[in-house]
N, C-alpha and C. Protein backbone atom coordinates (compact mmCIF):
# COMPACT_ATOMS: atom_id res chain seq x y z
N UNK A 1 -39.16 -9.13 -17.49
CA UNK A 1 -38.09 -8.26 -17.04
C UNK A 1 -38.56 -7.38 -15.89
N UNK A 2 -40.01 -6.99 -15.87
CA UNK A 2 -40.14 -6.05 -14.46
C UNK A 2 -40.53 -6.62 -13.63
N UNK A 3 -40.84 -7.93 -13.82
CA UNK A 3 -41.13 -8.78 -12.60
C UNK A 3 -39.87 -8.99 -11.56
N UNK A 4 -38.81 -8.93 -12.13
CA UNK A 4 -37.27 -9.56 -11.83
C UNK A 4 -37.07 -7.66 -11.35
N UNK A 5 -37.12 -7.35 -11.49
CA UNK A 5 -37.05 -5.53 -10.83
C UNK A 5 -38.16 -5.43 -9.58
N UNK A 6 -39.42 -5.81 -9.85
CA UNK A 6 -40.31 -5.72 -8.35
C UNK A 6 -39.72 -6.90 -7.85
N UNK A 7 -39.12 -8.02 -7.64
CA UNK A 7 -38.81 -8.84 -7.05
C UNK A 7 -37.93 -8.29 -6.24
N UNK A 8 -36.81 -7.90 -7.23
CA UNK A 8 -35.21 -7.70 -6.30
C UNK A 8 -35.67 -6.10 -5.70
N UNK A 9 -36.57 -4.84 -5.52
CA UNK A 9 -36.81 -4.06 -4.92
C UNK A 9 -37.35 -4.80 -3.61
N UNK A 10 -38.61 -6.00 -4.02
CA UNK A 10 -39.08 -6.41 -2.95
C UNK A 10 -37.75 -6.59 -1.51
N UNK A 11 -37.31 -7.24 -2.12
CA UNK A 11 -36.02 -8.17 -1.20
C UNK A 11 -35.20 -7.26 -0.98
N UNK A 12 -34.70 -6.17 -1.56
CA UNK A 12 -34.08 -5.13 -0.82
C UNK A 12 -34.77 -4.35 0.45
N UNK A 13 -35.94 -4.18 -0.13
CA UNK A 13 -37.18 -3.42 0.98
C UNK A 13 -36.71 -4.41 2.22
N UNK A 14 -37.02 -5.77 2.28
CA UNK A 14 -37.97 -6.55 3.26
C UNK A 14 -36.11 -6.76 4.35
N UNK A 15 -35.34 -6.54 3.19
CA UNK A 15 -33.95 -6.47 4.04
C UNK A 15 -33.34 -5.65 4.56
N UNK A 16 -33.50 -4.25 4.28
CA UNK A 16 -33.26 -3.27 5.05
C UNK A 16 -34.62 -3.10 6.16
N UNK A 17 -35.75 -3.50 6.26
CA UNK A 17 -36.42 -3.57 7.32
C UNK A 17 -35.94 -4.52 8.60
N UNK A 18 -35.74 -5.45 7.97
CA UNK A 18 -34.42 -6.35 9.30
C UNK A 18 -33.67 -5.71 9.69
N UNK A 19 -33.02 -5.05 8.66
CA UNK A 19 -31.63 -4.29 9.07
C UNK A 19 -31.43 -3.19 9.77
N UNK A 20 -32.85 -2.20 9.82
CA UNK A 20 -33.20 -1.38 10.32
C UNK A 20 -34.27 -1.39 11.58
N UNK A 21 -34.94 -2.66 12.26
CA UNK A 21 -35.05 -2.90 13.07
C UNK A 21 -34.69 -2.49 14.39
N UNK A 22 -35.72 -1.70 15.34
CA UNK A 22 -34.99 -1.30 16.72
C UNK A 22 -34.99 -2.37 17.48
N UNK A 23 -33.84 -2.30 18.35
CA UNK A 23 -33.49 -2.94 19.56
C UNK A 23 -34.38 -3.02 20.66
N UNK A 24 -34.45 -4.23 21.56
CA UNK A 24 -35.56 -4.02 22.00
C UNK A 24 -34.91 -4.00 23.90
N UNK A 25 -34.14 -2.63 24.00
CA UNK A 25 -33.19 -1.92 25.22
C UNK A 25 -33.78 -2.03 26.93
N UNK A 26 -33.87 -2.74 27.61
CA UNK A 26 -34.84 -2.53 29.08
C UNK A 26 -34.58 -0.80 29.44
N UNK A 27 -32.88 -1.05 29.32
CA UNK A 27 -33.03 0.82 29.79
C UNK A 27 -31.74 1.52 29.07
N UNK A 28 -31.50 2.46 29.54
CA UNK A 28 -30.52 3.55 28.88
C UNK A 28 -28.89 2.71 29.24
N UNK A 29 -29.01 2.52 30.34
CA UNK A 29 -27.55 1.69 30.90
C UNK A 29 -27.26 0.25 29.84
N UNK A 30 -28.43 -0.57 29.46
CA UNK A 30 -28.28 -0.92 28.91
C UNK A 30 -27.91 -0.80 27.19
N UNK A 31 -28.65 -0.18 26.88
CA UNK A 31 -28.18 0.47 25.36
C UNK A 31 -27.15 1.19 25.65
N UNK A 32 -26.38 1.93 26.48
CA UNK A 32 -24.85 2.39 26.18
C UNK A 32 -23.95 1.33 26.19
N UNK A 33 -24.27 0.04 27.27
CA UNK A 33 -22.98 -0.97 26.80
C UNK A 33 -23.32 -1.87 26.00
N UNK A 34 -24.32 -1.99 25.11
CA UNK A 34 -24.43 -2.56 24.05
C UNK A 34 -24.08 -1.82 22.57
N UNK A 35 -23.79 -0.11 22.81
CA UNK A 35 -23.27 0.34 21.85
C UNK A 35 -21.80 0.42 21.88
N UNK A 36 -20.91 0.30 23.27
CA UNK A 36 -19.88 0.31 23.27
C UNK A 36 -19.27 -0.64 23.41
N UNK A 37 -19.87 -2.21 23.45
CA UNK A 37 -19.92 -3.74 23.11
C UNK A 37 -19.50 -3.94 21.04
N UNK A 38 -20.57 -3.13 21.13
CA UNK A 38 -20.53 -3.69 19.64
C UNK A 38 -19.77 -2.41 18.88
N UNK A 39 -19.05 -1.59 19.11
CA UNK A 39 -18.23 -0.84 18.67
C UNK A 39 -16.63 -0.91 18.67
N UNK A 40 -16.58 -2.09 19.40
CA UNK A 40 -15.18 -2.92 20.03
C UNK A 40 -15.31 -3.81 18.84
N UNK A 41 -16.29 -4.58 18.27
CA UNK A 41 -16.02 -6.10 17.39
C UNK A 41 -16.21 -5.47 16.18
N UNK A 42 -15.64 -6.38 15.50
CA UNK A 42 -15.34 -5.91 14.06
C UNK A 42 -16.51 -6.54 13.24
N UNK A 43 -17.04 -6.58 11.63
CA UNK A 43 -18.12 -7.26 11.45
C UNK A 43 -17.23 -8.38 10.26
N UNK A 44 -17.45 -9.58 10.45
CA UNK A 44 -16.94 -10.27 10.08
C UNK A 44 -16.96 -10.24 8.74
N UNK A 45 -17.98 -9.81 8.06
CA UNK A 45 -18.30 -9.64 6.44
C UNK A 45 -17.51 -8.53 6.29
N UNK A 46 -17.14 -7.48 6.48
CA UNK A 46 -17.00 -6.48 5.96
C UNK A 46 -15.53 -5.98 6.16
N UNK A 47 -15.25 -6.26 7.76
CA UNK A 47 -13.79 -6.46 7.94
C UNK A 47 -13.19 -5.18 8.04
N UNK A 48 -13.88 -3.83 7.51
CA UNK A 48 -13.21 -2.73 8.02
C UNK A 48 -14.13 -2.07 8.71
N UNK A 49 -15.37 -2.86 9.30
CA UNK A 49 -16.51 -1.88 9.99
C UNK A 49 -16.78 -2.77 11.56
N UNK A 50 -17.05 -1.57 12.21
CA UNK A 50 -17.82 -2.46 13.87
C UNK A 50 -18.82 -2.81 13.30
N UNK A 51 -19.34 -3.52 14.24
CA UNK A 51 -20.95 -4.58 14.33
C UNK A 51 -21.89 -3.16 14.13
N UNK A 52 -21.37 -1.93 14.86
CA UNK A 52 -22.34 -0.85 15.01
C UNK A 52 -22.84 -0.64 14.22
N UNK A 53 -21.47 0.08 13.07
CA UNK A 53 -21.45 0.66 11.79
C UNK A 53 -22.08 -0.24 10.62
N UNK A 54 -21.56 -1.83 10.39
CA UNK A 54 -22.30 -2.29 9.28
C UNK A 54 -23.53 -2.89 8.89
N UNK A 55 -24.12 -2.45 7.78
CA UNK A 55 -25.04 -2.88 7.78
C UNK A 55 -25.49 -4.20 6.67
N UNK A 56 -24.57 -4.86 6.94
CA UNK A 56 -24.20 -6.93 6.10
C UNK A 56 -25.28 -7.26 7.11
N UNK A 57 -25.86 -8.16 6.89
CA UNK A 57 -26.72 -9.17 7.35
C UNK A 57 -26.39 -9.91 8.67
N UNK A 58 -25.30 -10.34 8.13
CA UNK A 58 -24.40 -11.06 9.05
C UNK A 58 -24.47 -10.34 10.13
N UNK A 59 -24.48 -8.73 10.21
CA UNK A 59 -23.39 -7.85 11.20
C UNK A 59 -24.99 -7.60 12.18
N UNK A 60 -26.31 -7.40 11.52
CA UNK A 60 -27.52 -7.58 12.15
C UNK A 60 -27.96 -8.59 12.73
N UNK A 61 -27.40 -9.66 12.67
CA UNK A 61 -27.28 -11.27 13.52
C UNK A 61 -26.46 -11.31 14.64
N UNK A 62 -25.42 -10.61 14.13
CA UNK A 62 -24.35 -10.41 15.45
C UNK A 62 -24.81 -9.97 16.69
N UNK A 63 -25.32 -8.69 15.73
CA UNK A 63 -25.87 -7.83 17.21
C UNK A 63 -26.58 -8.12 17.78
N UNK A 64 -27.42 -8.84 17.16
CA UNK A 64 -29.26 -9.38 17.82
C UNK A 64 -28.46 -10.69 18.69
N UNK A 65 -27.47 -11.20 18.22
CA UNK A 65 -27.06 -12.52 19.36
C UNK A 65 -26.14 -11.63 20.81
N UNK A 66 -25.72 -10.68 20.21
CA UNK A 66 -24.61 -9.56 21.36
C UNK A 66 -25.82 -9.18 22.65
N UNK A 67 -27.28 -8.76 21.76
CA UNK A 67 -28.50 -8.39 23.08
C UNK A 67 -28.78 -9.45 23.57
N UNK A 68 -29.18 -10.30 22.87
CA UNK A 68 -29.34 -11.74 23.75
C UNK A 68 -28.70 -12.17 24.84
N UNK A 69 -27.05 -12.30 24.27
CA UNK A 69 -25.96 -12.62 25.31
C UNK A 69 -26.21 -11.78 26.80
N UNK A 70 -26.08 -10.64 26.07
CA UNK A 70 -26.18 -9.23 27.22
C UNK A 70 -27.38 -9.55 28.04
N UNK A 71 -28.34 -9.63 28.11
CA UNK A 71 -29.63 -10.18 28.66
C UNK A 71 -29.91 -11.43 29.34
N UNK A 72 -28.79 -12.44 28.74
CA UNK A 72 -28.62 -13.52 29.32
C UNK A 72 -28.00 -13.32 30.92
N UNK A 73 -27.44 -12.25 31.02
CA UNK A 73 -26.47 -12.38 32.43
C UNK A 73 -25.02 -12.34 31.76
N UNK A 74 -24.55 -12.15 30.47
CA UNK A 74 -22.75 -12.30 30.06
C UNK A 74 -22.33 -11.13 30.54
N UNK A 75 -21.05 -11.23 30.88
CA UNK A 75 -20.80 -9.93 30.89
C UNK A 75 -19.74 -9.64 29.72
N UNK A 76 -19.51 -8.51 29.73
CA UNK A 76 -18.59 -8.14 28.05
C UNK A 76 -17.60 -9.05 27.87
N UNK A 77 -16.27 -9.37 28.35
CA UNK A 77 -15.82 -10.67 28.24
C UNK A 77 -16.17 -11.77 27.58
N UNK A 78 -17.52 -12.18 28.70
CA UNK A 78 -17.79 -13.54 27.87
C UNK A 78 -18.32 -13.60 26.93
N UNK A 79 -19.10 -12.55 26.47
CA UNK A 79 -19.40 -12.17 24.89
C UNK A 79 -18.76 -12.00 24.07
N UNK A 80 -17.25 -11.80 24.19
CA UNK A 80 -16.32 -11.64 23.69
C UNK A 80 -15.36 -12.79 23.43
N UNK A 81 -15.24 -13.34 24.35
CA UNK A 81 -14.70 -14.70 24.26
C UNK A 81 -15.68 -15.74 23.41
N UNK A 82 -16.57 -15.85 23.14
CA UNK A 82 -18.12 -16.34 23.10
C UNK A 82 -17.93 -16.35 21.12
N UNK A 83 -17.42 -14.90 21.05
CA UNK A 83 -17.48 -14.73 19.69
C UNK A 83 -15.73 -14.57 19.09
N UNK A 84 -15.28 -14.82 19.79
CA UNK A 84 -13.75 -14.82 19.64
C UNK A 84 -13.80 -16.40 19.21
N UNK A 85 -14.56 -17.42 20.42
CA UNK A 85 -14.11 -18.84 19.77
C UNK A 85 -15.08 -19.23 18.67
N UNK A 86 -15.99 -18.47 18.25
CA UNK A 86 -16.97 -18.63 17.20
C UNK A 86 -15.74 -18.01 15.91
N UNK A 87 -15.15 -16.91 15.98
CA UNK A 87 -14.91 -16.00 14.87
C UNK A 87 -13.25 -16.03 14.79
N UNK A 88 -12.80 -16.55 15.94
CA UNK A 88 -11.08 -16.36 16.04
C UNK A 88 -11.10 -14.35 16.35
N UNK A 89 -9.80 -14.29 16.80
CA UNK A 89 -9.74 -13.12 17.39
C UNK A 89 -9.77 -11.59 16.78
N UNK A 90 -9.95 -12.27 15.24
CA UNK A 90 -10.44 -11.23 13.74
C UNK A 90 -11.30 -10.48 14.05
N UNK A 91 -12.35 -10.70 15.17
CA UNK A 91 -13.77 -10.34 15.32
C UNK A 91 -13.69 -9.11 16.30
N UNK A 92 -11.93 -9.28 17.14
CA UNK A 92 -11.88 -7.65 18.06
C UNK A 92 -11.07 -7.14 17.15
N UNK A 93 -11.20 -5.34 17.48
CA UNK A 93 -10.78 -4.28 16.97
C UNK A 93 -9.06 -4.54 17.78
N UNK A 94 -9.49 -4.56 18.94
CA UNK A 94 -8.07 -4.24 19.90
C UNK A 94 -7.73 -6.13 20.34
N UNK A 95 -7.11 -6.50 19.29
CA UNK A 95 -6.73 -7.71 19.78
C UNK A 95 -5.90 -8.16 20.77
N UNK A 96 -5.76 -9.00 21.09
CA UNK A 96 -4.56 -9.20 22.67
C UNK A 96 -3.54 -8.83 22.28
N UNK A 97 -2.27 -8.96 23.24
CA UNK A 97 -1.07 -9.09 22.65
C UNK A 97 -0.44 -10.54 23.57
N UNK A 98 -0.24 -11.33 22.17
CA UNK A 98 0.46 -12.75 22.81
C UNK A 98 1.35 -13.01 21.57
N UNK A 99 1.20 -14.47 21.81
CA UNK A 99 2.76 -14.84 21.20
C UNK A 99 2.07 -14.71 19.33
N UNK A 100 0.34 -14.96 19.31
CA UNK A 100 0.36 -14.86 17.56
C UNK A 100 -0.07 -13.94 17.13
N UNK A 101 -0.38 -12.79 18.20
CA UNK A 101 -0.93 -11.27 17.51
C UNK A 101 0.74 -10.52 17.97
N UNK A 102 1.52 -10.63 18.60
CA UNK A 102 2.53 -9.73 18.36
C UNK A 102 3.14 -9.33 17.31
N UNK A 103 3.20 -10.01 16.18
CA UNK A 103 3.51 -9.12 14.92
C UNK A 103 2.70 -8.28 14.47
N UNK A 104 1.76 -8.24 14.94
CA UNK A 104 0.81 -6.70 14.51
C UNK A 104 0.79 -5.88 15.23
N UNK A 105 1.26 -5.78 16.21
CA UNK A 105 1.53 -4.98 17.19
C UNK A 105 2.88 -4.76 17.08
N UNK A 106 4.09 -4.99 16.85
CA UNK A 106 5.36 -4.71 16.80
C UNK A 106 5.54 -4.02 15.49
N UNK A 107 5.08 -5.12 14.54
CA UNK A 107 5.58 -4.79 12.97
C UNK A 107 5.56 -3.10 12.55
N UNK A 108 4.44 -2.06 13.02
CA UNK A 108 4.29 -0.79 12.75
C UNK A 108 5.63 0.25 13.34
N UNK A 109 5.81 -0.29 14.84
CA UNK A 109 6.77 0.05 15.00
C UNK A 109 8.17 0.05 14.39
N UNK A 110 8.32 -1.20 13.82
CA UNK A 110 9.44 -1.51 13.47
C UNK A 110 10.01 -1.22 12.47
N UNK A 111 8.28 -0.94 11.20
CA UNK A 111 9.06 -0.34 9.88
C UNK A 111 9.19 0.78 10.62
N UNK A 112 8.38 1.83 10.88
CA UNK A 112 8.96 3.31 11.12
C UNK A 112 10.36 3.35 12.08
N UNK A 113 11.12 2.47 12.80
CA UNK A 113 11.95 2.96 13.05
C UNK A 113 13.20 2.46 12.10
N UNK A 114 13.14 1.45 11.41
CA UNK A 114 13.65 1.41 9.97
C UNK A 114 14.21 2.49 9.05
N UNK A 115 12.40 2.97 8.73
CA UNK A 115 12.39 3.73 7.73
C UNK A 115 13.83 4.95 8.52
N UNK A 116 12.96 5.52 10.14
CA UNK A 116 14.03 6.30 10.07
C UNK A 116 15.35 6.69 9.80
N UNK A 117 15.80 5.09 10.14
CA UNK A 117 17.56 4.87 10.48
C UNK A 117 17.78 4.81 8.74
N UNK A 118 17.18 4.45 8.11
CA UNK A 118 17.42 4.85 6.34
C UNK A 118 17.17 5.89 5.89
N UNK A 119 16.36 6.48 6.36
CA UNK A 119 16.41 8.44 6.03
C UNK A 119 17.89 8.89 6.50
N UNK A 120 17.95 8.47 8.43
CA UNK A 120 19.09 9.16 8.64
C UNK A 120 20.53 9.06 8.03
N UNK A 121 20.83 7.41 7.43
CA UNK A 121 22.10 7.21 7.07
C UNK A 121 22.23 7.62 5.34
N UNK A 122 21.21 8.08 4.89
CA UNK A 122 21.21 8.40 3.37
C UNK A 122 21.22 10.13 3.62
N UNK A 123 20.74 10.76 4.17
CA UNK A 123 21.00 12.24 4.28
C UNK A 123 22.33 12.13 5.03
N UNK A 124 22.93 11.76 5.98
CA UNK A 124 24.58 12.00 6.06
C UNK A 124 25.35 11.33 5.11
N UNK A 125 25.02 10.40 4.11
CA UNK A 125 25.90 10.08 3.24
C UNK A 125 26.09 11.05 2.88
N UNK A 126 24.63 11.87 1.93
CA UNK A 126 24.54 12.91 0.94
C UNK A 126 25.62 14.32 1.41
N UNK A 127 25.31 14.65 3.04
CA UNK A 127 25.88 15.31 3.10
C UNK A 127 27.52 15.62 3.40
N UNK A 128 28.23 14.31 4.09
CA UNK A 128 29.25 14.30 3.93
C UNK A 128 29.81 14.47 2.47
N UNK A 129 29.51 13.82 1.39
CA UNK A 129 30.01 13.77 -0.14
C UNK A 129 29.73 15.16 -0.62
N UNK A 130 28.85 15.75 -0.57
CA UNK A 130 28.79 17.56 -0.76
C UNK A 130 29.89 18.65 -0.11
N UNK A 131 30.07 17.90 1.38
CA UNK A 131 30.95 18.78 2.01
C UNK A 131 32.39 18.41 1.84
N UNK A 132 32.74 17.09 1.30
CA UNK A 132 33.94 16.36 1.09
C UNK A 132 35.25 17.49 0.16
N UNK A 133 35.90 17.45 0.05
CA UNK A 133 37.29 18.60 -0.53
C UNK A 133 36.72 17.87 -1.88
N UNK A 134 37.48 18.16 -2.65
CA UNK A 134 37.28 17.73 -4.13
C UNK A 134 38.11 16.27 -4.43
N UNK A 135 39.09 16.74 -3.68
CA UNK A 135 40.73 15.94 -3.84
C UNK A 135 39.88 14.61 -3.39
N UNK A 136 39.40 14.48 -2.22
CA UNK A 136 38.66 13.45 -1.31
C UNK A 136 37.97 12.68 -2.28
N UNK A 137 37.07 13.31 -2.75
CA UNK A 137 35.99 12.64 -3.56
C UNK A 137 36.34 11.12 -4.49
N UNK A 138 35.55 10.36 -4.27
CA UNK A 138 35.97 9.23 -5.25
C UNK A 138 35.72 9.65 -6.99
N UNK A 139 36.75 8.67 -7.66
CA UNK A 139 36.91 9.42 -9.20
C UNK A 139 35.79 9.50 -10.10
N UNK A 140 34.87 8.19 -9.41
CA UNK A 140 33.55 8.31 -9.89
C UNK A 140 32.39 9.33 -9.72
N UNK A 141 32.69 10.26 -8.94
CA UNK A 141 31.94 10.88 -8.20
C UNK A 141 31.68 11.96 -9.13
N UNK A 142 30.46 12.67 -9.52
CA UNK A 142 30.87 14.03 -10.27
C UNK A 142 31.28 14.82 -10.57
N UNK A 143 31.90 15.25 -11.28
CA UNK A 143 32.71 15.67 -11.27
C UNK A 143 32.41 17.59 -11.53
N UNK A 144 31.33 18.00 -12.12
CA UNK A 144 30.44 19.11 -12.04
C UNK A 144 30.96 20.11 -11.05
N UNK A 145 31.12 21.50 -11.14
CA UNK A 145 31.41 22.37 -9.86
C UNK A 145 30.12 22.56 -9.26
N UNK A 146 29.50 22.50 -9.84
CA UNK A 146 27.54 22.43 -9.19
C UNK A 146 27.41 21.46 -7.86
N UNK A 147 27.09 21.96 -6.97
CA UNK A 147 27.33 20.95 -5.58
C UNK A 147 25.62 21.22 -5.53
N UNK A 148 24.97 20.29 -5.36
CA UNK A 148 23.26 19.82 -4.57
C UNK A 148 23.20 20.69 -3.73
């Protein structure tokens, strides 16, 4: 049983040392657009974190292929495209807008202006029927002198 405990400490150790690994930056220009490269893509494991932020395995592969690219001569684009046709377009934060990401881009709009036009036509129901004569009122209607 403590063999199976120094084992799985081992392998946690030897994996956060990967994971924690510095970058190996020529200069400052370079490490700012490799932090604002990889703060744009999403990490494919984790799905609510940038490449920056997570620390999945996966998301430490990413990055180490993002310096490579970057070093190669890519410029952000083609690193992007590069891992767009590797990952599908899941992999940017700010996806395009075309004909199969426009429902995520419309849809937010569309409930909230929904929701509004159903707030607005349910508070003038309410309030016309409060302000209505009595006589007016349908027979179903309450009949209570207590008005809302």
């Amino acid at each position: 049983m403590m063999r199976r405990w120094i084992l799985l400490l081992a392998l946690l150790c030897t994996g956060l040392a990967n994971a924690l690994e510095p970058m190996p930056f020529k200069d400052a220009e370079e490490e700012a657009r490799f932090r604002a490269l990889v703060a744009e893509l999403r990490c494919v494991m984790c799905q609510n974190q940038s490449l920056a932020d997570s620390n999945a395995m996966i998301a430490a592969d990413l990055r180490k292929e993002v310096l490579s690219l970057m070093q190669s001569g890519k410029t952000d684009q083609q690193i992007k495209d590069f891992l767009v046709e590797r990952y599908t377009e899941f992999v940017l934060y700010r996806p395009p807008v075309n004909e199969r990401t426009a429902a995520l881009w419309i849809a937010p709009i569309a409930i909230l202006v929904i929701g509004a036009i159903v707030v607005v036509v349910v508070v003038r129901r309410r309030a016309a029927r409060l302000t209505a004569p009595k006589e007016s009122r349908r027979p179903n209607d309450d009949d209570r002198d207590e008005d809302w």
